[in-house]
Protein backbone atom coordinates (compact mmCIF):
# COMPACT_ATOMS: atom_id res chain seq x y z
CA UNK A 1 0.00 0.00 0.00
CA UNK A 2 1.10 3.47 -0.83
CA UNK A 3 2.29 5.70 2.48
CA UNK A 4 0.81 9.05 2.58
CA UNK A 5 3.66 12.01 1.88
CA UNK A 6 3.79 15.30 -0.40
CA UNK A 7 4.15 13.25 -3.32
CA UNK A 8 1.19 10.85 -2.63
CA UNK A 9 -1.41 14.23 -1.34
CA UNK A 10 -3.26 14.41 -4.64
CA UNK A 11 -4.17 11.25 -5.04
CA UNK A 12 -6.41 11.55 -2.05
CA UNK A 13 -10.30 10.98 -2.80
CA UNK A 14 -11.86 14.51 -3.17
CA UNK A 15 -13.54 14.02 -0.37
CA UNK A 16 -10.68 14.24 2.16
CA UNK A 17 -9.75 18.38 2.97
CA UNK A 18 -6.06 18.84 1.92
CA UNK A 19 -4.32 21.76 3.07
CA UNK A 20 -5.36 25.27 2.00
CA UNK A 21 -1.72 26.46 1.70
CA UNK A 22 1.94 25.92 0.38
CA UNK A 23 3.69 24.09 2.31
CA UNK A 24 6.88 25.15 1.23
CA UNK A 25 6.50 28.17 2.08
CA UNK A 26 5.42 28.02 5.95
CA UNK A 27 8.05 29.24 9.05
CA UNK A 28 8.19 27.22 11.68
CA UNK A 29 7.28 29.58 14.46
CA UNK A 30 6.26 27.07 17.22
CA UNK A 31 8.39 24.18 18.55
CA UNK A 32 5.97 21.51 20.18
CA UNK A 33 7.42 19.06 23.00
CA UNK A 34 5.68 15.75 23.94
CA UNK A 35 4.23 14.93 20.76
CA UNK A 36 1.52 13.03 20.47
CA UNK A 37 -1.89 12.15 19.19
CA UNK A 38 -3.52 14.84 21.21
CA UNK A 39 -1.21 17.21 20.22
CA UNK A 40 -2.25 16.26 16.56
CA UNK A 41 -5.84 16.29 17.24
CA UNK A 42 -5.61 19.65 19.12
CA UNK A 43 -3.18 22.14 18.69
CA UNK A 44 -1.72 21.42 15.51
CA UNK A 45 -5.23 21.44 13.79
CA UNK A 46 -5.62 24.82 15.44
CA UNK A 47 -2.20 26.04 14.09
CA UNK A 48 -2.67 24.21 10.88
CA UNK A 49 -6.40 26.73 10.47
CA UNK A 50 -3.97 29.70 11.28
CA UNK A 51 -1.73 28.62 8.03
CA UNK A 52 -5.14 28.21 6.28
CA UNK A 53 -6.23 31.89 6.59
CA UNK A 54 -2.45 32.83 4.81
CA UNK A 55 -0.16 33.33 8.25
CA UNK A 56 2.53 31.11 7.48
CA UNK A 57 4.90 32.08 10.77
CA UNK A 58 3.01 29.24 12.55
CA UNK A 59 4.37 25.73 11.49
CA UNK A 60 5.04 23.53 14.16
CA UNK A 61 8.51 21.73 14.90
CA UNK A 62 7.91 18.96 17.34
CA UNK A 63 9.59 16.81 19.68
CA UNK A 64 9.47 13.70 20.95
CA UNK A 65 11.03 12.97 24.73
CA UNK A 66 11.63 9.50 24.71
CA UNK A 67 11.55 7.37 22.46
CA UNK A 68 11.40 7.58 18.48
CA UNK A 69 8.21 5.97 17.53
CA UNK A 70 6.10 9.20 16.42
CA UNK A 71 9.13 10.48 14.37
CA UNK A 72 9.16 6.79 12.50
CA UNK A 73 5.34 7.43 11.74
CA UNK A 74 5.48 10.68 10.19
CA UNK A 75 9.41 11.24 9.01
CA UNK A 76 8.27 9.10 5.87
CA UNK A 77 4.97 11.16 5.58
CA UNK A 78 6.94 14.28 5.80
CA UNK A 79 4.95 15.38 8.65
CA UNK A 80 1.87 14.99 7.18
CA UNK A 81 -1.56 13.04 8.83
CA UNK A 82 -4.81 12.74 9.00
CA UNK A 83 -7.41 13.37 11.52
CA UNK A 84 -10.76 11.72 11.48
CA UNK A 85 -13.34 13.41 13.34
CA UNK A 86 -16.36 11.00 14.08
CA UNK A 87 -19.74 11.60 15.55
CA UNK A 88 -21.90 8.45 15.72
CA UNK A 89 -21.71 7.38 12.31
CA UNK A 90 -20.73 10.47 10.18
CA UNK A 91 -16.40 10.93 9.99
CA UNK A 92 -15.14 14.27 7.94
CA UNK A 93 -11.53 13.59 7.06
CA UNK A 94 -9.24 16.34 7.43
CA UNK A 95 -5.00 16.21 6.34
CA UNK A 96 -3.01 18.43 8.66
CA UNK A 97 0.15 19.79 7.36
CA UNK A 98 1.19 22.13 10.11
CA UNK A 99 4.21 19.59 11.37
CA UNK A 100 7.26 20.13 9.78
CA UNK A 101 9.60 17.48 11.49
CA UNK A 102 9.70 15.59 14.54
CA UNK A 103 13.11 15.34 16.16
CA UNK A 104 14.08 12.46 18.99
CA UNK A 105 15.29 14.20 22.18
CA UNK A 106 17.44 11.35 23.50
CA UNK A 107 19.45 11.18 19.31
CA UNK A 108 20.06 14.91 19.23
CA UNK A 109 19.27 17.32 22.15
CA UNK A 110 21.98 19.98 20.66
CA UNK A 111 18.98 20.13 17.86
CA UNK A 112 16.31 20.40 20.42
CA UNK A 113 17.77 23.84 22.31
CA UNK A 114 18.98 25.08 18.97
CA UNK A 115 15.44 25.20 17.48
CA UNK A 116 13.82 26.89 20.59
CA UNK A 117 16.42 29.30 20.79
CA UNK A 118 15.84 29.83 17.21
CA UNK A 119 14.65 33.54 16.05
CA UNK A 120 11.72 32.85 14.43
CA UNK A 121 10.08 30.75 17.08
CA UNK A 122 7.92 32.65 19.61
CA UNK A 123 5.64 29.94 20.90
CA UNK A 124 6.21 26.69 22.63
CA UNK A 125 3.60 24.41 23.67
CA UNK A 126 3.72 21.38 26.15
CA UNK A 127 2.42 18.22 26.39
CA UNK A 128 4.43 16.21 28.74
CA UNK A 129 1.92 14.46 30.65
CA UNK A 130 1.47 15.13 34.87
CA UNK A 131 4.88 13.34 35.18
CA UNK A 132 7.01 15.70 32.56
CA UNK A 133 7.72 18.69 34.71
CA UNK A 134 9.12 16.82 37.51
CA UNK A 135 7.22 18.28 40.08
CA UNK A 136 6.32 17.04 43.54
CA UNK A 137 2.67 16.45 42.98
CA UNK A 138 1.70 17.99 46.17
CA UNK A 139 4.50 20.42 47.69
CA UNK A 140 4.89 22.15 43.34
CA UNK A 141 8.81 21.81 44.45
CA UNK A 142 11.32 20.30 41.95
CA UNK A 143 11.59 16.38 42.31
CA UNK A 144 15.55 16.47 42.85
CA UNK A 145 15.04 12.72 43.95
CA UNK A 146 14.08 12.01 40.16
CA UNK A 147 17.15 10.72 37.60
CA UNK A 148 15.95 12.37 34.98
CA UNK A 149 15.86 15.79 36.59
CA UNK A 150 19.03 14.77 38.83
CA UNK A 151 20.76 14.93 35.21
CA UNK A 152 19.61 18.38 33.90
CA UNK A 153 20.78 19.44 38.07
CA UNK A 154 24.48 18.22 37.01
CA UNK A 155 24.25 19.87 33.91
CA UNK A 156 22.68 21.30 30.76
CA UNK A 157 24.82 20.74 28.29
CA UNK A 158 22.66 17.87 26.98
CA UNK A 159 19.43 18.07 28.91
CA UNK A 160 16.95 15.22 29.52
CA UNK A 161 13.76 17.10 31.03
CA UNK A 162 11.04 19.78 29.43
CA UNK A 163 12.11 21.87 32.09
CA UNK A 164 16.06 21.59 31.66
CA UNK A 165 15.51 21.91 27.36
CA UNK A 166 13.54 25.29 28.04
CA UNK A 167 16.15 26.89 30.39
CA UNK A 168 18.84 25.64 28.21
CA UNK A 169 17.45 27.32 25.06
CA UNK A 170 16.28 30.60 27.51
CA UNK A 171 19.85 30.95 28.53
CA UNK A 172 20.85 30.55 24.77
CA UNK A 173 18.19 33.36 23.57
CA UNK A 174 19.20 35.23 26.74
CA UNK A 175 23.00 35.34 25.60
CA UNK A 176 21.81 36.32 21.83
CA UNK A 177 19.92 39.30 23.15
CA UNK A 178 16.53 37.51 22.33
CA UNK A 179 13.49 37.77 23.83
CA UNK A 180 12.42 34.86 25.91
CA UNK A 181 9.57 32.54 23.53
CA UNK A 182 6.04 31.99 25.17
CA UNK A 183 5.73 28.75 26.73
CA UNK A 184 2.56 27.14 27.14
CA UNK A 185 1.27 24.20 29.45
CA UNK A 186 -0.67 21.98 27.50
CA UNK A 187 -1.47 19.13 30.22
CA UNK A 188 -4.76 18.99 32.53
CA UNK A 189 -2.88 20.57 35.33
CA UNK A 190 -4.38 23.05 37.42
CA UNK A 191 -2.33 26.29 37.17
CA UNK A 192 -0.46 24.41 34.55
CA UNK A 193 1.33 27.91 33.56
CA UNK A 194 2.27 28.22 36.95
CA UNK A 195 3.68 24.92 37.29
CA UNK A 196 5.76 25.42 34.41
CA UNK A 197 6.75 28.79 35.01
CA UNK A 198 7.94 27.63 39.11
CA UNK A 199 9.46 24.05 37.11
CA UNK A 200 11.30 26.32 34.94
CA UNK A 201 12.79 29.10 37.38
CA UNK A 202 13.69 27.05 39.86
CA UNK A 203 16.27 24.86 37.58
CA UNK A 204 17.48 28.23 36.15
CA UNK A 205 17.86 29.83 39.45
CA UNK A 206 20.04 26.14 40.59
CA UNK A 207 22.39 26.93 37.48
CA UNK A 208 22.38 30.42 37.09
CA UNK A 209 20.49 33.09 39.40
CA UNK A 210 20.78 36.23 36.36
CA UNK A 211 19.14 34.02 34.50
CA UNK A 212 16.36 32.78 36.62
CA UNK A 213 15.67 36.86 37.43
CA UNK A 214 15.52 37.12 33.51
CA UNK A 215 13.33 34.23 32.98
CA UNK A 216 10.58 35.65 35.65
CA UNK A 217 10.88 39.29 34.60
CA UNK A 218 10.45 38.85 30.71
CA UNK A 219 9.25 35.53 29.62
CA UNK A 220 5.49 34.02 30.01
CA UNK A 221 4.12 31.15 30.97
CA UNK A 222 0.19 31.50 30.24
CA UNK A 223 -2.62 29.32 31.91
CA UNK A 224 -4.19 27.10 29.17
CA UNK A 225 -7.37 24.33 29.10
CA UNK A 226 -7.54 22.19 26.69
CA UNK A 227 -10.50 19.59 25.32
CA UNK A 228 -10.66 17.32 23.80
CA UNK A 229 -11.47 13.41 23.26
CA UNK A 230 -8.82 11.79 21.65
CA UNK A 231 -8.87 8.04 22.20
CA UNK A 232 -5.86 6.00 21.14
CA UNK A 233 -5.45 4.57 17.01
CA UNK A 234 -5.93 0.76 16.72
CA UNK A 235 -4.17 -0.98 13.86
CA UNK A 236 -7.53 -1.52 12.17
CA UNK A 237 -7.85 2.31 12.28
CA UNK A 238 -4.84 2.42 10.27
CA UNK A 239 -5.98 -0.60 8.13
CA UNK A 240 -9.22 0.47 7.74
CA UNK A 241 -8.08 4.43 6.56
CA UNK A 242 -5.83 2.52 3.98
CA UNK A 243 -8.38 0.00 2.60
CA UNK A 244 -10.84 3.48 1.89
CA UNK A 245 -8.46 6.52 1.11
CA UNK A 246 -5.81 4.10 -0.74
CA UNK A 247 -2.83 5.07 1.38
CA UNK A 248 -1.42 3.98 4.49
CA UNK A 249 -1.29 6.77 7.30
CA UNK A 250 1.09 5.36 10.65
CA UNK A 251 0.06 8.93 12.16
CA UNK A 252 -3.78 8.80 11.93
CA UNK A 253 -5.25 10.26 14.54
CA UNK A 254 -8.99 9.96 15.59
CA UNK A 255 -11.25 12.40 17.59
CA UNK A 256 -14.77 13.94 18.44
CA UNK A 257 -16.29 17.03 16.83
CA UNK A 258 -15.83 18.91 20.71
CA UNK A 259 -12.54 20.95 20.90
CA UNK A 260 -11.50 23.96 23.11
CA UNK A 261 -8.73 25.81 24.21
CA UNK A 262 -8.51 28.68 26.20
CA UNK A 263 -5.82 31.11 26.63
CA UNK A 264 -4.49 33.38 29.47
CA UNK A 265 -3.65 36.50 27.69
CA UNK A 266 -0.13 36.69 28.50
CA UNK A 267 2.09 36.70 25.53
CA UNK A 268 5.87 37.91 25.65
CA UNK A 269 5.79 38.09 21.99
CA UNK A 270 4.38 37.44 18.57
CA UNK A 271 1.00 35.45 18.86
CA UNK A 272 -1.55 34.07 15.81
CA UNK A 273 -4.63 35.69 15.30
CA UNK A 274 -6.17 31.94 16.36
CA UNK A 275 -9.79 31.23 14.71
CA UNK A 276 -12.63 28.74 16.38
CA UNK A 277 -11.66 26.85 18.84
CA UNK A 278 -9.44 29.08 20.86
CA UNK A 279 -10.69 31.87 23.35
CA UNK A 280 -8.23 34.62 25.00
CA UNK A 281 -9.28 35.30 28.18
CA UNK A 282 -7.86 37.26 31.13
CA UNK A 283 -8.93 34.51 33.54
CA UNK A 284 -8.32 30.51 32.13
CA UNK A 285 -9.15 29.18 36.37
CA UNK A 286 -13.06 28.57 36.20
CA UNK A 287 -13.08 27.16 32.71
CA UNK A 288 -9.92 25.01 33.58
CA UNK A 289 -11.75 23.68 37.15
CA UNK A 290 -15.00 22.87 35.56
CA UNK A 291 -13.34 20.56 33.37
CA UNK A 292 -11.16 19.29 35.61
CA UNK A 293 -13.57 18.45 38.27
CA UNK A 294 -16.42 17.84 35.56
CA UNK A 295 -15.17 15.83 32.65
CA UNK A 296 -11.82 14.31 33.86
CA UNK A 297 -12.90 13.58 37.37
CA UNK A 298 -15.88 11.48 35.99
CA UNK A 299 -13.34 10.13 33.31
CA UNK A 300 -11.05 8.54 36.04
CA UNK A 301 -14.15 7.56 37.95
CA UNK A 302 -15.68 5.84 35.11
CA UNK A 303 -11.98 4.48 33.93
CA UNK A 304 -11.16 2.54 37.36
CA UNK A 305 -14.93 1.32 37.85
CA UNK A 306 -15.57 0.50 34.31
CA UNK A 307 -11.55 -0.88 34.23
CA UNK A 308 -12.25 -3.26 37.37
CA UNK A 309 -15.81 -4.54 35.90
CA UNK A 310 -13.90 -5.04 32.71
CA UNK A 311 -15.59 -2.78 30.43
CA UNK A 312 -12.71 -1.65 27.45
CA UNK A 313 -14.69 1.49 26.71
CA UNK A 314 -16.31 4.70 28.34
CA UNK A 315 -19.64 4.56 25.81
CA UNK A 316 -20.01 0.87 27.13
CA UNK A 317 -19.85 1.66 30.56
CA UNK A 318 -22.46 4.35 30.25
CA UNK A 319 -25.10 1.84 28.85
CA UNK A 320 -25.33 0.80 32.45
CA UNK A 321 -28.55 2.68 34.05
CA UNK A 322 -26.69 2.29 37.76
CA UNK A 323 -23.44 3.75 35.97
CA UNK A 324 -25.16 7.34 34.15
CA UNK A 325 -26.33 7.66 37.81
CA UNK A 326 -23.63 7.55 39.26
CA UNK A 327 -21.72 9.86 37.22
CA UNK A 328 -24.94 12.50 37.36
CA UNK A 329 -24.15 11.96 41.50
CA UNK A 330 -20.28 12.58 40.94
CA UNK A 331 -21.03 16.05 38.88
CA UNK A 332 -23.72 17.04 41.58
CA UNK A 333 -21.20 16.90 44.23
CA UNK A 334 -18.41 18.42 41.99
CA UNK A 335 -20.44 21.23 40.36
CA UNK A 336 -21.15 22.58 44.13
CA UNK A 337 -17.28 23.46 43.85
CA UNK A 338 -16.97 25.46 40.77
CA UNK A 339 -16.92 29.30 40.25
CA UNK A 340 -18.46 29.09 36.32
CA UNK A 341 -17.38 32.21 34.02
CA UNK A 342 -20.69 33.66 33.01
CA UNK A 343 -20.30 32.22 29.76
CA UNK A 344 -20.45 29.09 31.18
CA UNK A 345 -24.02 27.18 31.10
CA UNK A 346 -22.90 24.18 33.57
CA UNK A 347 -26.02 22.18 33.03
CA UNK A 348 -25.72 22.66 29.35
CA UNK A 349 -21.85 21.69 29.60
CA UNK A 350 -22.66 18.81 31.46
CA UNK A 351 -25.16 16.94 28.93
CA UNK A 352 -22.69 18.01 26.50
CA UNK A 353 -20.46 15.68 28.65
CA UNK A 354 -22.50 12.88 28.60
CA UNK A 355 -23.29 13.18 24.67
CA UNK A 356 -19.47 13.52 24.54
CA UNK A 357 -19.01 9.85 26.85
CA UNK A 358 -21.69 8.30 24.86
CA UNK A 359 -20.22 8.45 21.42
CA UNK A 360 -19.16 4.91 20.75
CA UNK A 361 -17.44 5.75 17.64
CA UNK A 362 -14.68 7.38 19.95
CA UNK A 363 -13.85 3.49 20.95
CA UNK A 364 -12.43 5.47 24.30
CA UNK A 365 -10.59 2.40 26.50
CA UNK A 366 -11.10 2.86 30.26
CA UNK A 367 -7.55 1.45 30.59
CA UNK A 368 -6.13 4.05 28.35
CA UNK A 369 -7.84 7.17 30.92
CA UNK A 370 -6.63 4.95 34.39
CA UNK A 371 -3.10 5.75 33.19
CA UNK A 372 -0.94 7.94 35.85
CA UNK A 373 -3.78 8.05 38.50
CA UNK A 374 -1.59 9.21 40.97
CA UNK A 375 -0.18 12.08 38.92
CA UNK A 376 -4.15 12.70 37.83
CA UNK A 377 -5.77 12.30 41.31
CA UNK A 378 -5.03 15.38 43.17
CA UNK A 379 -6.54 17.24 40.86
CA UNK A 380 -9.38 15.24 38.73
CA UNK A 381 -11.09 14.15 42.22
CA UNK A 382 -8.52 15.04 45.63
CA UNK A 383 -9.20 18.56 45.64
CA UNK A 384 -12.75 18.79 45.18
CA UNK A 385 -13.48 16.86 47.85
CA UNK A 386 -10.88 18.82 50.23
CA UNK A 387 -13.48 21.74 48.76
CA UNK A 388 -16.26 19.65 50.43
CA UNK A 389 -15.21 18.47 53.62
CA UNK A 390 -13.80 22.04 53.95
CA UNK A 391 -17.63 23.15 53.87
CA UNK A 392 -18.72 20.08 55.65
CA UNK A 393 -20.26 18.51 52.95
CA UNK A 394 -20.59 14.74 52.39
CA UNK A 395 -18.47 13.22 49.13
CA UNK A 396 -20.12 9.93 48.69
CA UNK A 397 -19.66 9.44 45.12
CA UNK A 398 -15.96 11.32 44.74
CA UNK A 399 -15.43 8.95 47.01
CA UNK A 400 -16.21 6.19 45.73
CA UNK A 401 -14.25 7.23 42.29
CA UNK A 402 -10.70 7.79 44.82
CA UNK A 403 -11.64 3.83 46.37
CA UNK A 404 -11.66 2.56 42.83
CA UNK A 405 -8.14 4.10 41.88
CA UNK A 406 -7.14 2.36 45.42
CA UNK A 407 -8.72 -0.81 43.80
CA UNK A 408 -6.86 -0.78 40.61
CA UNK A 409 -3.23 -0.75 42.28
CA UNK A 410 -3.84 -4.39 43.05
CA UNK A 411 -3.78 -5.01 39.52
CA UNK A 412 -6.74 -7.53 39.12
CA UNK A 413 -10.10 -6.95 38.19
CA UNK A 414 -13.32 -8.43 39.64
CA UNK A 415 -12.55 -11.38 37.06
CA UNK A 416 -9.51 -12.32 38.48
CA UNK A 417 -7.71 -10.91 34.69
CA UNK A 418 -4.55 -9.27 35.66
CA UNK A 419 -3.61 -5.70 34.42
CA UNK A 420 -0.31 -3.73 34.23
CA UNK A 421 -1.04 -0.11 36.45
CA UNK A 422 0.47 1.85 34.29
CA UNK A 423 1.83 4.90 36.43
CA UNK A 424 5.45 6.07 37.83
CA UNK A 425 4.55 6.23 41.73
CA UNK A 426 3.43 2.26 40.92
CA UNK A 427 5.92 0.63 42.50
CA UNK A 428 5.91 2.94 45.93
CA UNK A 429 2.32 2.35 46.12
CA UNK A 430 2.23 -1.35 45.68
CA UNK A 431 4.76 -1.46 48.16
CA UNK A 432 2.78 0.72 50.32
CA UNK A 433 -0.14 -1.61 50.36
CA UNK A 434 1.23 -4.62 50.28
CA UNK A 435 1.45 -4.00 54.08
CA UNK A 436 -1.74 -3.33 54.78
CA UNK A 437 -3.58 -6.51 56.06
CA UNK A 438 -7.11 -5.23 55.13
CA UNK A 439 -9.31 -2.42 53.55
CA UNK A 440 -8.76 -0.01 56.81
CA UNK A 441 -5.41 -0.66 56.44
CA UNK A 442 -5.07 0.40 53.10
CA UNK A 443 -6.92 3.29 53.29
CA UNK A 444 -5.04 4.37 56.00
CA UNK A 445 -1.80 3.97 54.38
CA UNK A 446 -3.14 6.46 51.34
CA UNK A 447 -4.10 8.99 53.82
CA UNK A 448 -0.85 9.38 54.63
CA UNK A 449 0.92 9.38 51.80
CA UNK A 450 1.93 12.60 50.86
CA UNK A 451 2.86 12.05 47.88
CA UNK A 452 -0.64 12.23 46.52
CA UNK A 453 -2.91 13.01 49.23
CA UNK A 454 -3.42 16.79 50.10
CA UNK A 455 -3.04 17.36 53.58
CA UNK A 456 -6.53 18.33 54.63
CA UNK A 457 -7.72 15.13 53.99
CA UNK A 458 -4.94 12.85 56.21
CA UNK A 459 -7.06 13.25 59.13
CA UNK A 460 -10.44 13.65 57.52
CA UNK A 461 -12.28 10.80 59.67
CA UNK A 462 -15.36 11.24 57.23
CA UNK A 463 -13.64 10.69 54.19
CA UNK A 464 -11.62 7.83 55.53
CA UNK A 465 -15.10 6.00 56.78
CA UNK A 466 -16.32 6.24 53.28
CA UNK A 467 -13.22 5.43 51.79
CA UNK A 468 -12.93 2.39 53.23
CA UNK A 469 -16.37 1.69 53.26
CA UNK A 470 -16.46 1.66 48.92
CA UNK A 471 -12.98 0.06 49.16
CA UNK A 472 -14.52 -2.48 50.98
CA UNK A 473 -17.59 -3.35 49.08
CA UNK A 474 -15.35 -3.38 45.74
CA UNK A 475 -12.69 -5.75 47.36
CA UNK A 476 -15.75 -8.18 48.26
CA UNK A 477 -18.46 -7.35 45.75
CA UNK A 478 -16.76 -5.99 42.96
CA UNK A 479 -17.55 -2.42 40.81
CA UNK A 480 -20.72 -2.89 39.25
CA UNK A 481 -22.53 -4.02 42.63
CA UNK A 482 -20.85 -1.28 44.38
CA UNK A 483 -22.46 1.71 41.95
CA UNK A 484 -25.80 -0.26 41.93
CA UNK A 485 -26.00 -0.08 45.54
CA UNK A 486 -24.70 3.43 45.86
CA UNK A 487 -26.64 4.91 43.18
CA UNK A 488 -29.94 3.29 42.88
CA UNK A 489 -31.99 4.55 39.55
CA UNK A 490 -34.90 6.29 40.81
CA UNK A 491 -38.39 4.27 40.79
């Protein structure tokens, strides 16, 4: 089968849309690290419609962290892929040609700092996952205990990190007489530009103070959210997309019609004039909580439950009646948290949710969203229940979403089928429990561990009692009798 590529574009059926520009002819103005497929399915379609409107400062240069698989998918497609946007049964097929290369961190980092200390690039966007910036999950301080990080603290001369690339470009641009680039969290973090701002000046201020001072004084480090569902490409994705377009695409990416991404307006330099999809705003914390606490808290909860009862996929777990009630339960208690912008209809958003959940044509795996719990926790479920206890109000179902993620570190579902718990505290944690002779016991044992667990809730006797109370009933009757007795559908 023929691979997509420039040469191989036109003899796409008329009904895919190409690109509405010339290639040749686009800057690369953006330098992307952590690429992925959400990266494709968000910010590079976004970037891609600001080449489509004739600003061609905006093609994207993207790295890959680790390892070199992306870069082997697209390389031979110079840079181009498709993304297939499905709802139900309709898919509009769209070719994005806003990537320009992917470089591998670990083959060339010299390539990596020279391209964001590069001139012509004045944004650089993140995504990294929870685990990328090498931050203490609950203290925000550097994680100097991590080899990675311990690496860029030696030196810089070949850094490992997103943080220690960024201040090794900054201190490049810095000695040019450049202007620091804007850098721009990407990951479901609360206060992600925050995070990345503190990640970034405190390894500048460890190697060189002047420059730290520079760093906080002229660069920027705007608060972002971003949404969207991208669930992971199958094989038979890619098989499929060859068998009907007659070319093979390793870089397909698949999505939902929903996407969003709003912008603190804090820019340190040049910026596109970005079209649908995007909102500048001078505030990014209510719309960034509400999704948080709205969509990904009820993700995790519905990834552990539905992971446990062995379920593969959110749409299928949501065709349980005792399920939908649950998660209606898990927003009630949530919503009572949020501060909404004005522009923000939360009833409407939240049937939008569950429209969003329900489309099966997403093929969303639970065990894809479970992931990194404990670098998703604190935020997705920890902290809106510290908001409720802290007003004395009961947090039943969060609860019960917090005693699933306690369930899945065992690695076995109700079925007795083993699973791999994909996260990098794994190992501490299974340690951690292994010592615990009972559900008490490992409840008690998560309290404490600070790692994850915000300190208003260690000694939270109310959450504990429920904690252990779900954790129990899951360990003994497994996840699906657990929701059905805790959320009973109404007669």
């Amino acid at each position: 089968m023929t691979r997509l590529s420039s040469a191989t574009l036109a003899a796409l059926p008329a009904t895919v849309a190409r690109p509405a520009y010339d290639r040749s002819q686009v800057k690369p103005g953006v330098v992307h690290l952590g690429i992925g497929a959400f990266h494709r399915a968000h910010q590079a379609v976004m970037f891609d419609d600001t080449l489509a409107v004739g600003d061609l400062r905006w093609g994207i240069r993207t790295v890959s962290l680790r390892s070199p698989g992306v870069r082997d998918q697209m390389a031979p497609q110079d840079g181009l892929y498709h993304i297939l946007v499905r709802d139900g049964a309709e898919v509009a097929v769209r070719t994005i040609g806003a990537v320009l290369d992917v470089t591998v961190a670990p083959e060339s980092p010299d390539t990596v700092v020279d391209m964001l200390a590069d001139a012509d690039t004045h944004i650089v966007t993140l995504t990294v996952t929870e685990k990328g910036y090498k931050l203490d999950p609950a203290s925000g301080a550097l994680r100097t205990d991590d080899p990675q990080l311990a690496a860029d603290l030696a030196s810089l001369n070949a850094p490992v990190t997103a943080p220690g690339f960024l201040v090794a470009a900054l201190a490049k641009r810095r000695a040019r007489g450049l202007l620091p680039f804007t850098a721009i969290s990407c990951d479901n973090l609360p206060r992600n530009g925050q995070r990345l701002r503190g990640a970034v000046i405190a390894l500048a201020q460890y190697h060189d103070p002047a420059l730290a001072e520079w760093i906080a004084q002229e660069g920027a480090f705007p608060e972002t959210m971003v949404d969207r569902i991208v669930p992971a490409t199958t094989p038979d994705d890619i098989a499929a997309f060859a068998r009907d377009h007659g070319v093979t695409d390793e870089a397909l990416v698949k999505t939902e019609p929903f996407t969003q991404w709003v912008i603190e307006d804090r820019f340190c330099g040049p910026r596109p004039d970005f079209g649908a999809g995007v909102q500048i705003t001078a505030a990014v914390a209510p719309w960034e909580e509400a999704k948080l606490r709205l969509l990904n808290g009820a993700h995790s909860a519905i990834a552990y439950l539905g992971g446990l009862a062995c379920i593969a996929h959110v749409h299928e777990v949501l065709e349980h009646p005792a399920m939908r009630a649950f998660v209606e339960r898990l927003w009630d208690e949530a919503e009572s948290t949020l501060s909404p912008p004005a522009e923000l209809d939360v009833a409407a958003y939240r049937r939008d949710l569950m429209t969003r959940f329900d489309n099966g044509a997403l093929m969303h795996r639970t065990h894809q969203i479970a992931m990194d719990g404990s670098q998703k926790l604190p935020q997705r479920l920890l902290a809106t229940i510290a908001d409720r206890r802290a007003e004395g109000q009961d947090v039943d179902a969060l609860a019960l979403g917090v005693a699933a993620w306690i369930r899945w570190q065992a690695g076995i579902s109700d079925a007795g089928i083993t699973h791999v718990v994909d996260d990098p505290l794994a190992d501490s944690i299974a340690a951690l429990l292994a010592e615990a002779a009972d559900a008490a016991g490992r409840v008690t044992a998560i309290l404490a561990y600070d790692a994850i667990m915000p300190a208003a809730l260690r000694d939270d006797a109310v959450f504990a009692d429920q904690l252990i109370a779900h954790l129990t009933s899951l360990e003994e009757k497994g996840a699906m009798a657990t929701v059905a007795a805790m959320a009973p559908i109404p007669a």
